[in-house]
Protein backbone atom coordinates (compact mmCIF):
# COMPACT_ATOMS: atom_id res chain seq x y z
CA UNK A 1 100.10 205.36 -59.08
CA UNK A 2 97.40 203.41 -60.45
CA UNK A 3 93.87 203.10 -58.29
CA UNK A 4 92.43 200.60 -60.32
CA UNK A 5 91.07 197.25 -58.72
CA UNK A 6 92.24 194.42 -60.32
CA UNK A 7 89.11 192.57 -61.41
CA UNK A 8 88.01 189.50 -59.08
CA UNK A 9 88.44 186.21 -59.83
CA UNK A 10 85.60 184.87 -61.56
CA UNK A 11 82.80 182.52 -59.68
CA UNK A 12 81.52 178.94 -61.12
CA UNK A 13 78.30 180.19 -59.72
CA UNK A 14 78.48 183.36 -61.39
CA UNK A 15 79.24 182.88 -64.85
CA UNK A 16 77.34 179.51 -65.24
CA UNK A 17 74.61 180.08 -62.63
CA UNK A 18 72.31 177.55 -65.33
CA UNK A 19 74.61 174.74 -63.77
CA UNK A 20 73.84 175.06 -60.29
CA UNK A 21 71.99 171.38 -60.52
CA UNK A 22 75.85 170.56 -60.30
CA UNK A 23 75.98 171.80 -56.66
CA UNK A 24 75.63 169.39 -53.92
CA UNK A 25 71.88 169.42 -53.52
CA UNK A 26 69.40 166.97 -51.59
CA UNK A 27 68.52 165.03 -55.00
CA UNK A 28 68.14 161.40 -53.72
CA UNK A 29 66.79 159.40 -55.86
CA UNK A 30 64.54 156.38 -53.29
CA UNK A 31 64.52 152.67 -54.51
CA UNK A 32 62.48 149.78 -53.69
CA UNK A 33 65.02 148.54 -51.40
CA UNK A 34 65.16 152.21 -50.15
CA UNK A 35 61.55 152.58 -49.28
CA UNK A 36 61.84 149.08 -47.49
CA UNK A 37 64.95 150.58 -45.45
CA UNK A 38 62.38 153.88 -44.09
CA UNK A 39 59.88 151.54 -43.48
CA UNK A 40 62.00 149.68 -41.16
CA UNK A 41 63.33 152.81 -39.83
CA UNK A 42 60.50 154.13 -39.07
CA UNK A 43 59.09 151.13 -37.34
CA UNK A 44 62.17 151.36 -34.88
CA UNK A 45 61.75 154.64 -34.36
CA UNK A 46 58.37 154.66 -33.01
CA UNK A 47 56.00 154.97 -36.19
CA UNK A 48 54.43 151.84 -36.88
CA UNK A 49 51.97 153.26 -39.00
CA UNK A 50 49.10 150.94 -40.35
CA UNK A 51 51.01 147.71 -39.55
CA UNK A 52 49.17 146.96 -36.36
CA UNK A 53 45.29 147.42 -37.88
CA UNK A 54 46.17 145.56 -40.86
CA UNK A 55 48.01 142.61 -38.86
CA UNK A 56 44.55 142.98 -36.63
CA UNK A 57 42.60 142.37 -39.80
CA UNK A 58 44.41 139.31 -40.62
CA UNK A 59 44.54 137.59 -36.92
CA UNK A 60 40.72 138.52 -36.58
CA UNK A 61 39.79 136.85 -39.99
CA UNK A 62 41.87 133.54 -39.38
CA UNK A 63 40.21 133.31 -36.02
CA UNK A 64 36.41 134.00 -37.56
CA UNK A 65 37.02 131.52 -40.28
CA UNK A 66 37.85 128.74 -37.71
CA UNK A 67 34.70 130.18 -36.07
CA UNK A 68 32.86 130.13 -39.06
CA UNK A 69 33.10 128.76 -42.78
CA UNK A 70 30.51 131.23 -43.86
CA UNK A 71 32.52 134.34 -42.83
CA UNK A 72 34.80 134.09 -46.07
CA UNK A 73 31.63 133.91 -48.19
CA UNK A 74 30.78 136.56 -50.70
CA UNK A 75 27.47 137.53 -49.39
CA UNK A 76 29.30 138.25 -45.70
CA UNK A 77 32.23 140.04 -47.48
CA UNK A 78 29.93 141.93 -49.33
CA UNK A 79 27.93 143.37 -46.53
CA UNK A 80 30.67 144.91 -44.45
CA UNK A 81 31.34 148.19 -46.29
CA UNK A 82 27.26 148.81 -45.70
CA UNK A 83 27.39 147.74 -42.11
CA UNK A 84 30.86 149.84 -41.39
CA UNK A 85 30.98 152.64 -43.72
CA UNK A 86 29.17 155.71 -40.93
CA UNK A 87 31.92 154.44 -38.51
CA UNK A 88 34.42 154.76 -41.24
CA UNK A 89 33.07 158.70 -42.34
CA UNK A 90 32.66 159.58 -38.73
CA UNK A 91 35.88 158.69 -38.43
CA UNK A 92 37.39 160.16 -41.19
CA UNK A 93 36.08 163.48 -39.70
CA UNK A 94 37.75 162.79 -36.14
CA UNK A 95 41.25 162.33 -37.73
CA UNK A 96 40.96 165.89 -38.37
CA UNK A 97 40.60 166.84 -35.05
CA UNK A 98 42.69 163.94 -33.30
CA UNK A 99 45.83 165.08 -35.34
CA UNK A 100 45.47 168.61 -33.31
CA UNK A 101 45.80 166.28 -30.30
CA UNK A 102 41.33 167.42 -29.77
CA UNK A 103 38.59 165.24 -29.25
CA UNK A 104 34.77 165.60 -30.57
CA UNK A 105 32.84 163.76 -28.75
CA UNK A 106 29.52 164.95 -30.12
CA UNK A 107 30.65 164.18 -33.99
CA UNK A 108 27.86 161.21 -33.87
CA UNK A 109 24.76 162.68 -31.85
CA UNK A 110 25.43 165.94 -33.76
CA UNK A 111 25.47 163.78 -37.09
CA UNK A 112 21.78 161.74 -35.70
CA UNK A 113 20.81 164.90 -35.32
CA UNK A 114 21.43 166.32 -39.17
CA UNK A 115 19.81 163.57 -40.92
CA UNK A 116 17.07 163.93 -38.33
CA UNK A 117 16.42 167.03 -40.10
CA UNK A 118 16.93 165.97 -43.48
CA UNK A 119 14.38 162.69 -42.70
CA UNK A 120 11.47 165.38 -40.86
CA UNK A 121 12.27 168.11 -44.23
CA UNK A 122 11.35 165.30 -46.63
CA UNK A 123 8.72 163.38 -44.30
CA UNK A 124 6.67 166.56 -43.63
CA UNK A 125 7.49 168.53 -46.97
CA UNK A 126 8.90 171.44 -45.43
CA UNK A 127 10.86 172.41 -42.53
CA UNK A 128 9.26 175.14 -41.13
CA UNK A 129 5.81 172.83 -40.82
CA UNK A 130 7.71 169.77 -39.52
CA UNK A 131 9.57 171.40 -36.72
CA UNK A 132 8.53 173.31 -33.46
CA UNK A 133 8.15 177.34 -34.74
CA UNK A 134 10.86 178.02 -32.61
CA UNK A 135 13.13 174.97 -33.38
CA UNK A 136 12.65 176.34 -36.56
CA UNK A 137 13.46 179.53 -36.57
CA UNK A 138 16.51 178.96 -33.87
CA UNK A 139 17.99 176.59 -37.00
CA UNK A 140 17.67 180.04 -39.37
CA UNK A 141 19.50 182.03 -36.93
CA UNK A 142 21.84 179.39 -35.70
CA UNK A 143 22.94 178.95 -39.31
CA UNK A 144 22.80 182.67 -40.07
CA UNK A 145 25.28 183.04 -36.84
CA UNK A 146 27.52 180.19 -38.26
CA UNK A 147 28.36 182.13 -41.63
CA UNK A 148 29.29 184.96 -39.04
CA UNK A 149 31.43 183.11 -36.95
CA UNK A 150 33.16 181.23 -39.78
CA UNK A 151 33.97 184.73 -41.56
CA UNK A 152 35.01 186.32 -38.14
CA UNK A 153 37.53 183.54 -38.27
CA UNK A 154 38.40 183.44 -41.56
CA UNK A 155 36.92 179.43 -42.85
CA UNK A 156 36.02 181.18 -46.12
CA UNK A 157 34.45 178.08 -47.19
CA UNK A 158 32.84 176.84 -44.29
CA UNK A 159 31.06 180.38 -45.05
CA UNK A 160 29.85 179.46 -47.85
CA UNK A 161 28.77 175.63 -47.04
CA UNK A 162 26.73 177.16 -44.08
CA UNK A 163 25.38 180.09 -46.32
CA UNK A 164 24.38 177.17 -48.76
CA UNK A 165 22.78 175.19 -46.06
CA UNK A 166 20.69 178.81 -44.95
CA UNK A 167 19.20 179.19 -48.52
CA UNK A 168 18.48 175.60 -48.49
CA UNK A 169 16.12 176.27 -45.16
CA UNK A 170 14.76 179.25 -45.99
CA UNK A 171 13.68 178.74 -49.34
CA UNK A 172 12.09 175.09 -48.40
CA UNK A 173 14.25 173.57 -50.91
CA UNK A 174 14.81 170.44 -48.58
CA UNK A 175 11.56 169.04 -49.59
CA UNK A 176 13.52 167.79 -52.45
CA UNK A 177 15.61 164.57 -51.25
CA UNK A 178 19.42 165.08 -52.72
CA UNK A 179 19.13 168.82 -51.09
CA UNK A 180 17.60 167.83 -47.78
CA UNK A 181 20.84 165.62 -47.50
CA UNK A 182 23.11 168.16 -48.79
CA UNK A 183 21.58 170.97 -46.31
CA UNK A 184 22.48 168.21 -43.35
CA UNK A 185 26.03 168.84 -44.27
CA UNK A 186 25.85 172.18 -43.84
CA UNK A 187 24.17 172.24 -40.80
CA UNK A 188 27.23 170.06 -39.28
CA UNK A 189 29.82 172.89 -40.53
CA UNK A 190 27.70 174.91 -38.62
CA UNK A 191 27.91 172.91 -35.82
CA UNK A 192 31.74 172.06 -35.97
CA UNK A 193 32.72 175.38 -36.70
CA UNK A 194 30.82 176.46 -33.47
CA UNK A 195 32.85 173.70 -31.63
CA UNK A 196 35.71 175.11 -33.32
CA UNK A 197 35.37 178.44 -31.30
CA UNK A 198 34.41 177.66 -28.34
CA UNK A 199 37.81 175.69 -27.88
CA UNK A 200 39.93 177.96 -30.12
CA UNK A 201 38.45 181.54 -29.42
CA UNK A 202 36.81 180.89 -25.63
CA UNK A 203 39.41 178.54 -24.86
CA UNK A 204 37.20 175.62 -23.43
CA UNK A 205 38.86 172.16 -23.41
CA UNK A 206 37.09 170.62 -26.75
CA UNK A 207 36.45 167.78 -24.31
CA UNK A 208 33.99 169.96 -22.03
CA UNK A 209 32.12 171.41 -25.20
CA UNK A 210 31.83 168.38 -27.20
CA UNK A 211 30.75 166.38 -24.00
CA UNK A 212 27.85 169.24 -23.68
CA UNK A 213 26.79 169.16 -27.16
CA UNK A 214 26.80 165.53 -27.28
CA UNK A 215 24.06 165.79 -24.83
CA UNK A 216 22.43 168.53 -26.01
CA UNK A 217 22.02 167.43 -30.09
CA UNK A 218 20.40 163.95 -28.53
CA UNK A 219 17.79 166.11 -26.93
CA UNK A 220 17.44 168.31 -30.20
CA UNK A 221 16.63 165.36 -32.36
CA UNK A 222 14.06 164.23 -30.56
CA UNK A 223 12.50 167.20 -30.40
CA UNK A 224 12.69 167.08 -34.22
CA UNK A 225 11.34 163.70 -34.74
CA UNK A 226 8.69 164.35 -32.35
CA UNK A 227 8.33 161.30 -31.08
CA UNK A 228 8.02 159.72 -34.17
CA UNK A 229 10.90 157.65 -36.23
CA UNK A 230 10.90 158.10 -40.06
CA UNK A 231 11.17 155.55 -42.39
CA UNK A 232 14.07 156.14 -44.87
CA UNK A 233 13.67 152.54 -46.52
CA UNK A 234 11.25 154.43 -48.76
CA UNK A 235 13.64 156.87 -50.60
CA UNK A 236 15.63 154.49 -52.81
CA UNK A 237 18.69 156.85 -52.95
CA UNK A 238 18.85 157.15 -49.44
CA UNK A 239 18.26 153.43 -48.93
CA UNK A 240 21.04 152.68 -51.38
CA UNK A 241 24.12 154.55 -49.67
CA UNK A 242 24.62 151.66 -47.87
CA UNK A 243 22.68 148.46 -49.63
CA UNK A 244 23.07 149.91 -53.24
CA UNK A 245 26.13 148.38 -55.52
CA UNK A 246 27.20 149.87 -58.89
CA UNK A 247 26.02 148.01 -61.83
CA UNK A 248 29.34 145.67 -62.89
CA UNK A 249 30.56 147.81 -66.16
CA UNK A 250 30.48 150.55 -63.49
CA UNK A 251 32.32 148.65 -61.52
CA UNK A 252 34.95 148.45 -64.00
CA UNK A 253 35.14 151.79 -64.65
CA UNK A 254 35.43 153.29 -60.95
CA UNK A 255 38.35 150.63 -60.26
CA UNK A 256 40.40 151.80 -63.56
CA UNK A 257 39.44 155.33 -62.97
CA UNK A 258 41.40 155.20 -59.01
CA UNK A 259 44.20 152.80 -60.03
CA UNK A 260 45.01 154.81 -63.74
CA UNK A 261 44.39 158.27 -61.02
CA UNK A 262 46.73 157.02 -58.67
CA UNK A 263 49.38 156.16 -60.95
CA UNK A 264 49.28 159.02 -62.88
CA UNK A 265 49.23 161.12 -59.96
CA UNK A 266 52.50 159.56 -58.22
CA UNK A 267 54.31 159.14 -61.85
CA UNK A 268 54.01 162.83 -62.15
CA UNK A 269 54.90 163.92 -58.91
CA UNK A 270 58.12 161.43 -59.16
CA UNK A 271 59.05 163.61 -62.33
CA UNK A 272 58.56 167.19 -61.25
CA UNK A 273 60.29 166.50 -58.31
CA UNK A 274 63.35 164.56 -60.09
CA UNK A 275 63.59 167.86 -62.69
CA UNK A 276 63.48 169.82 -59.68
CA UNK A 277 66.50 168.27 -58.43
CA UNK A 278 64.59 166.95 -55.09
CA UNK A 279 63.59 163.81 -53.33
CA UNK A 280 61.74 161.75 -55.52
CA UNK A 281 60.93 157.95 -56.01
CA UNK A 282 62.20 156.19 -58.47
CA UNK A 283 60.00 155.33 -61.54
CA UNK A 284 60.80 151.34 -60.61
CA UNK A 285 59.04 151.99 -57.11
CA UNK A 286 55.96 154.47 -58.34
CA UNK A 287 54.80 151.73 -60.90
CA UNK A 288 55.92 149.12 -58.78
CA UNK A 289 52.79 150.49 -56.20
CA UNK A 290 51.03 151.05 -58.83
CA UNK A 291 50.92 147.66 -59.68
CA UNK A 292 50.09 146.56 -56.66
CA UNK A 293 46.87 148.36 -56.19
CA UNK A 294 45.97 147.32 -59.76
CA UNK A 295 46.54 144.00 -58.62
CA UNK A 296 44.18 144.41 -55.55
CA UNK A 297 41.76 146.06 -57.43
CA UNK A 298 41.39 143.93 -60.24
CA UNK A 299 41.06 141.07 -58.12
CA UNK A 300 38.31 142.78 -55.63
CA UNK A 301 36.29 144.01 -58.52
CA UNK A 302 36.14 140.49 -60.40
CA UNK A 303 34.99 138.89 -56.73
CA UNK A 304 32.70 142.00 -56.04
CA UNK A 305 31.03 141.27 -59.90
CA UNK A 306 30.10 137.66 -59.36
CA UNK A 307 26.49 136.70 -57.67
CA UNK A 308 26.39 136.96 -53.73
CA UNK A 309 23.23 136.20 -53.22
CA UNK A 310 23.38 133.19 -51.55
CA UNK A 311 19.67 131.99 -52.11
CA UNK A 312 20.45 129.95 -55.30
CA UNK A 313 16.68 129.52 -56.35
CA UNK A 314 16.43 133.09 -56.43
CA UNK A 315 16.43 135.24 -59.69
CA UNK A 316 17.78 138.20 -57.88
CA UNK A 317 21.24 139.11 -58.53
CA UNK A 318 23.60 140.82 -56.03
CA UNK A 319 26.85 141.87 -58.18
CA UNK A 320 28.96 144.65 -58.14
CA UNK A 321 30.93 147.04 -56.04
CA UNK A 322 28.77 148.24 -52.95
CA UNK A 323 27.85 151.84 -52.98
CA UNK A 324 29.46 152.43 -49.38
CA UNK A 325 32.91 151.21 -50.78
CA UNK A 326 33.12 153.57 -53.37
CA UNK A 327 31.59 156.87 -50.80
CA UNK A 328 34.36 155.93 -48.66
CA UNK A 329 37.00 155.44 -50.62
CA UNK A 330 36.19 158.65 -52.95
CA UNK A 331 35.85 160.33 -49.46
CA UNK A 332 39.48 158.98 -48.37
CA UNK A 333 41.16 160.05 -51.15
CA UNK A 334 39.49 163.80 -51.03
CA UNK A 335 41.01 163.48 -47.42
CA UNK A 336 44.27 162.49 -48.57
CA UNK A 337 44.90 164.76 -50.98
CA UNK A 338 43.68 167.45 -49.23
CA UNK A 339 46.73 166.57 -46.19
CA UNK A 340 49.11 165.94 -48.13
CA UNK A 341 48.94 168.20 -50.86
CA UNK A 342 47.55 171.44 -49.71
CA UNK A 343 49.01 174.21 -47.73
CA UNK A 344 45.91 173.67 -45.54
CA UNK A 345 47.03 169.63 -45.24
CA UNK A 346 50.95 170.75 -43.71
CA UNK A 347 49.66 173.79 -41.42
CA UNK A 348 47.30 171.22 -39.86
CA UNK A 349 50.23 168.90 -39.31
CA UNK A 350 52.26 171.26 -38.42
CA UNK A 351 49.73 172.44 -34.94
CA UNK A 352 49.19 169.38 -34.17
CA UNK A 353 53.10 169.09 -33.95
CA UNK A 354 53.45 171.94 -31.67
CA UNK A 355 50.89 174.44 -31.76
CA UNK A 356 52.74 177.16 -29.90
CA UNK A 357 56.05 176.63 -32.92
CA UNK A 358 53.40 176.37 -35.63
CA UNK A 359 51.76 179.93 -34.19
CA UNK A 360 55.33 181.21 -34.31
CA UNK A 361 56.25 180.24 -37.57
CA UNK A 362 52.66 182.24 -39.07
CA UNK A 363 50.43 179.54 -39.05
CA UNK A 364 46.71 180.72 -37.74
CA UNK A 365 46.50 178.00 -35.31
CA UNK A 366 42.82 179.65 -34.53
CA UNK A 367 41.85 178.98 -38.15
CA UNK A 368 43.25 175.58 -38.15
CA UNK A 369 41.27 174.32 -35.20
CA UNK A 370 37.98 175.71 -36.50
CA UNK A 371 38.74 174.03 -39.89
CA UNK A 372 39.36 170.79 -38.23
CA UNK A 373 35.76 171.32 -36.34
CA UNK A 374 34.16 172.19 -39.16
CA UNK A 375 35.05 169.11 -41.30
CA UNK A 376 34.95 166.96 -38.60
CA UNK A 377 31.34 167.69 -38.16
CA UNK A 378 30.08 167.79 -41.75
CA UNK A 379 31.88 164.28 -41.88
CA UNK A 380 29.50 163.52 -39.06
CA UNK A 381 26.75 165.01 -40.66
CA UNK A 382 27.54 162.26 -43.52
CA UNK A 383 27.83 159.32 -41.01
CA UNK A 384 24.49 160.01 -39.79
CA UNK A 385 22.69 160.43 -43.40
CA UNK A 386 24.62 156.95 -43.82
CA UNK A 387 23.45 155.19 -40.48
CA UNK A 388 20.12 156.05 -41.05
CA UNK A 389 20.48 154.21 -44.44
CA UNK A 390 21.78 151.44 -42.17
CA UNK A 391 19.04 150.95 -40.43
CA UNK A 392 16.46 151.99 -42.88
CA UNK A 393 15.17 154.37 -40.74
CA UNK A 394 16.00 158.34 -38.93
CA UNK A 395 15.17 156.78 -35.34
CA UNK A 396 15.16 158.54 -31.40
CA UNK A 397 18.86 157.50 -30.85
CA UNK A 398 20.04 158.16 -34.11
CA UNK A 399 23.92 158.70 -33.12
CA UNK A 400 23.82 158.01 -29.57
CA UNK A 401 24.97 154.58 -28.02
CA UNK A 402 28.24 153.16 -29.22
CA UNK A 403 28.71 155.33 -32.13
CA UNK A 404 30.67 157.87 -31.34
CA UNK A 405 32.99 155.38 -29.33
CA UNK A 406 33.61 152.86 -32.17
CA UNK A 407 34.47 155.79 -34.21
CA UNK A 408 37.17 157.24 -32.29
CA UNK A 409 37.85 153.16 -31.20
CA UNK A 410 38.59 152.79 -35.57
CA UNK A 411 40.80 155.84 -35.98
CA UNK A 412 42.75 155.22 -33.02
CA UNK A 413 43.10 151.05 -34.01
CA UNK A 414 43.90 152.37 -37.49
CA UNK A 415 46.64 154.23 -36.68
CA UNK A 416 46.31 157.91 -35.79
CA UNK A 417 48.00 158.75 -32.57
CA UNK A 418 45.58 160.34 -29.87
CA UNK A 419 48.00 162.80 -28.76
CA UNK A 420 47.95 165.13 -32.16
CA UNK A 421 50.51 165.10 -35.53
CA UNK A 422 50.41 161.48 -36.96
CA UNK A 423 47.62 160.12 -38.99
CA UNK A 424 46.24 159.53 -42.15
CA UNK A 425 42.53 159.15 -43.67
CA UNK A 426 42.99 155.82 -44.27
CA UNK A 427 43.37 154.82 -40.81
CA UNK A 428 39.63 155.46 -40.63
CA UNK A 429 39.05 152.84 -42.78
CA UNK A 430 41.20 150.13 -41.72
CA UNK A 431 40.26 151.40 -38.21
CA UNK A 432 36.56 150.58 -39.10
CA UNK A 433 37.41 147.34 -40.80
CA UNK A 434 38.44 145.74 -37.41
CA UNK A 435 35.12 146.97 -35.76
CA UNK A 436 33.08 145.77 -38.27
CA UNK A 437 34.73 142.21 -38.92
CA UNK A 438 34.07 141.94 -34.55
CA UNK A 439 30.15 141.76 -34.60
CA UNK A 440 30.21 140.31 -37.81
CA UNK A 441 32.25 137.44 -37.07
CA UNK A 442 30.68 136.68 -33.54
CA UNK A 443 27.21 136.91 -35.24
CA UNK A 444 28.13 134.02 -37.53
CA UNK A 445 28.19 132.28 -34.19
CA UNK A 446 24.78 132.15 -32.01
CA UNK A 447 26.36 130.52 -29.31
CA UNK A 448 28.57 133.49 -28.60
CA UNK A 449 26.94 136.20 -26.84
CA UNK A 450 26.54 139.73 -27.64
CA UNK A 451 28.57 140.59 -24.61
CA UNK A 452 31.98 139.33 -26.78
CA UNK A 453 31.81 142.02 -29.40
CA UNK A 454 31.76 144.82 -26.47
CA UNK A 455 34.81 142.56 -24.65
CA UNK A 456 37.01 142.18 -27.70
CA UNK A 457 36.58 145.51 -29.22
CA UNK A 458 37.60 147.37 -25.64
CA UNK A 459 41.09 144.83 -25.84
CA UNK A 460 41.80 145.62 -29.48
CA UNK A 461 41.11 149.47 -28.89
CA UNK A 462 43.30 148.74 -25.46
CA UNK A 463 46.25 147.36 -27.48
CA UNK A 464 46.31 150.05 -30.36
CA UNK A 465 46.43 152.84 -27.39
CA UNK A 466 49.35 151.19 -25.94
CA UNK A 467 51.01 150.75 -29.29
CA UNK A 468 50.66 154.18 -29.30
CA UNK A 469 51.94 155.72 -26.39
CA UNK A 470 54.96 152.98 -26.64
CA UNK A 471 55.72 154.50 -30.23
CA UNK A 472 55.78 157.71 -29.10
CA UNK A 473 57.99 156.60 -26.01
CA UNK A 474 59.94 155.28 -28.58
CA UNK A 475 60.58 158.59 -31.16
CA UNK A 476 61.21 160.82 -28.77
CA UNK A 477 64.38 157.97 -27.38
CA UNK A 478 65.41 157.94 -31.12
């Protein structure tokens, strides 16, 4: 009797296995009227996203220009990115740590206290002969101690910024502007990836530690400073992070350079993922956004190009694209990009889900936190350098005050949820927007008192907290 097995039947997926793009696969293809369908889905589902700031922005500015016909002008339009881009960086670096469902509450004496230093390294020439001995050397060993802690926990390259920032001191290159500034930085990596431990390694609530260092950094700088404010008014590239504006050909170029980016960027991430045979948009919606930020920027940069000086007998001309604009959109985009399309960007999302699941699933939720800490602070470190260009000078309170609470005020009115996983950079900057157009606005009115800013800000921070917690109320029902 034969023993031979008859020979199985032969398998689509085995003799064609080039045509399994023919299997049922998750290769939806989204539409305009698709994307319009999630966005309504998502609002009923609890994610309103940046609806509320940006319906904020237009309420406030219909009420200022009844308040106001000069709040519309170019000149006042002008001047908000230089009076709200720290909040906007500071906050930046808090969306970090507020999608972990943390706090840092010391991201804006910590960053007072970094361009303290940079102000008393270029004031005095030299570090080491502007501060205290032992101020001085506890900054070498501090920093020395960061690169330690940030290997012992893996932040390669908050390593390196804080062994950058440790040459920088020790070799009294900080007498030279651009590097004093770039050593501040560092010094807030330091910082943050000291806050960083103490919550993820010691396991103190980050509210404790950054309430202590908060403090404790406003005490620091004034040891630094001595006593004595520095000018920064007199070091034009300093002054000009906030007052400066690029030249208008400039102009031109930075807005083609983002729009032509973006588009580029989303066309070609529509078409890998469509010959990938995943979820993509369709080419109609990617140039059909596209568009409309070419439309937005075209028509900002021809406004931001004409004359806004408002003096009409003077000769000096005020024209082009402010210099904060462009540091915090280049800064917001880094941000983005860095979320959404790095490994780094989904683990991060992914702890501030659920930490405990994320630790499950591999992710070093230890590394994650310090990360978050670390950038947090060296975007606070970047507020500070950019206050102090704000008010033309390094002074005593650099930091302190309302700073830190109209930061965490913008990325909580901007969108990012206070209890961790959900938010974007950009809510920093619509977030800082609405604080901004509050003083402004009231300030185009004498009569109104000072008092309003403090009343209206507290009920616009109220309502985006309770938007908040009723969206979430809302998801987990769905």
């Amino acid at each position: 009797m034969s023993t031979e097995t008859p020979a199985p039947a032969s398998s689509p997926s085995l003799d064609k296995p080039e045509r399994a793009g023919e299997f049922s696969l998750d290769v939806e293809e989204r539409s305009i009227v698709g994307a319009f369908h999630d966005w309504v889905t998502r609002l009923r589902t609890g994610d309103p996203g940046a609806l509320p700031s940006v319906v904020g922005l237009v309420v406030l500015g219909i009420i200022f220009m009844q308040v106001s016909s000069a709040f519309l002008t170019r000149y006042n339009i002008g001047n908000l990115p230089g009076q709200g881009v720290y909040i906007a960086v500071i906050a930046m670096g808090l969306v970090f740590v507020l999608l972990l469902g943390e706090i840092d509450l010391s991201a804006g004496t910590a960053g007072g206290m970094c361009a303290a230093l940079a102000a008393v390294a270029i004031f005095d020439g030299d570090l080491s002969n502007g501060l205290p001995t032992f101020m001085y050397w506890s900054l070498v060993v501090g920093l020395a101690i960061g690169v330690g802690l940030a290997v012992w926990v893996k932040a390669w390259s908050a390593s390196v910024v804080i062994a950058l920032g440790f040459l920088l001191v020790v070799t009294n290159l900080t007498q030279h502007l651009e590097l004093a500034l770039l050593a501040a930085i560092c010094i807030g990596t330091a910082i943050g990836v000291l806050n960083g431990v103490l919550v993820a390694k010691v396991g103190i609530p980050s509210f404790v530690v950054t309430l202590a260092l908060f403090l404790a950094w406003q005490g620091v700088l004034q040891f630094a400073l001595a006593g004595r404010p520095v000018n920064t008014s007199n070091y034009d590239f300093w002054h000009n992070l906030t007052y400066g504006t690029l030249s208008p050909t400039q102009s031109w170029i930075f807005t083609l350079v983002v729009v032509l980016g973006f588009l580029a960027f989303t066309l070609t991430e529509a078409l890998r993922a469509k010959a990938a045979h995943l979820t993509h948009d369709a080419i109609s919606l990617v140039l059909l956004r596209g568009g409309l930020i070419a439309l937005v920027g075209i028509v900002l940069t021809i406004l931001a190009n004409q004359n806004r000086n408002p003096n009409e007998r003077s000769t000096l001309v005020i024209q082009g694209i402010p210099t904060a604009a462009v540091i915090a959109l280049v800064l917001m985009i880094a941000c983005t990009l860095a979320l959404k399309r790095t490994t780094w960007g989904r683990h991060l999302y992914a702890t501030g889900g659920n930490a405990e699941a994320a630790r499950r699933a591999g992710i070093d939720v230890v590394h994650m936190k310090v990360t978050a800490f670390a950038l947090c602070s060296s975007f606070g470190a970047m507020g500070g350098i950019l206050l102090a260009s704000s008010q033309s000078s390094a002074s005593l309170d650099l930091g302190s005050g309302n700073v830190l609470l109209f930061s965490v005020a913008a990325a909580v009115i901007g969108g990012t949820s206070l209890f961790g996983g959900r938010g974007k950079p950009r809510d920093a900057i619509l977030g800082a927007l609405v604080i901004v157009i509050i003083p402004n606005g009231l300030g185009l009115k004498p009569s109104l008192g000072a008092q309003w800013q403090q009343v209206i800000t507290g009920i616009v921070l109220l309502l985006a907290a309770a938007i908040d917690a009723v969206s979430r109320r809302r998801a987990r029902r769905s």
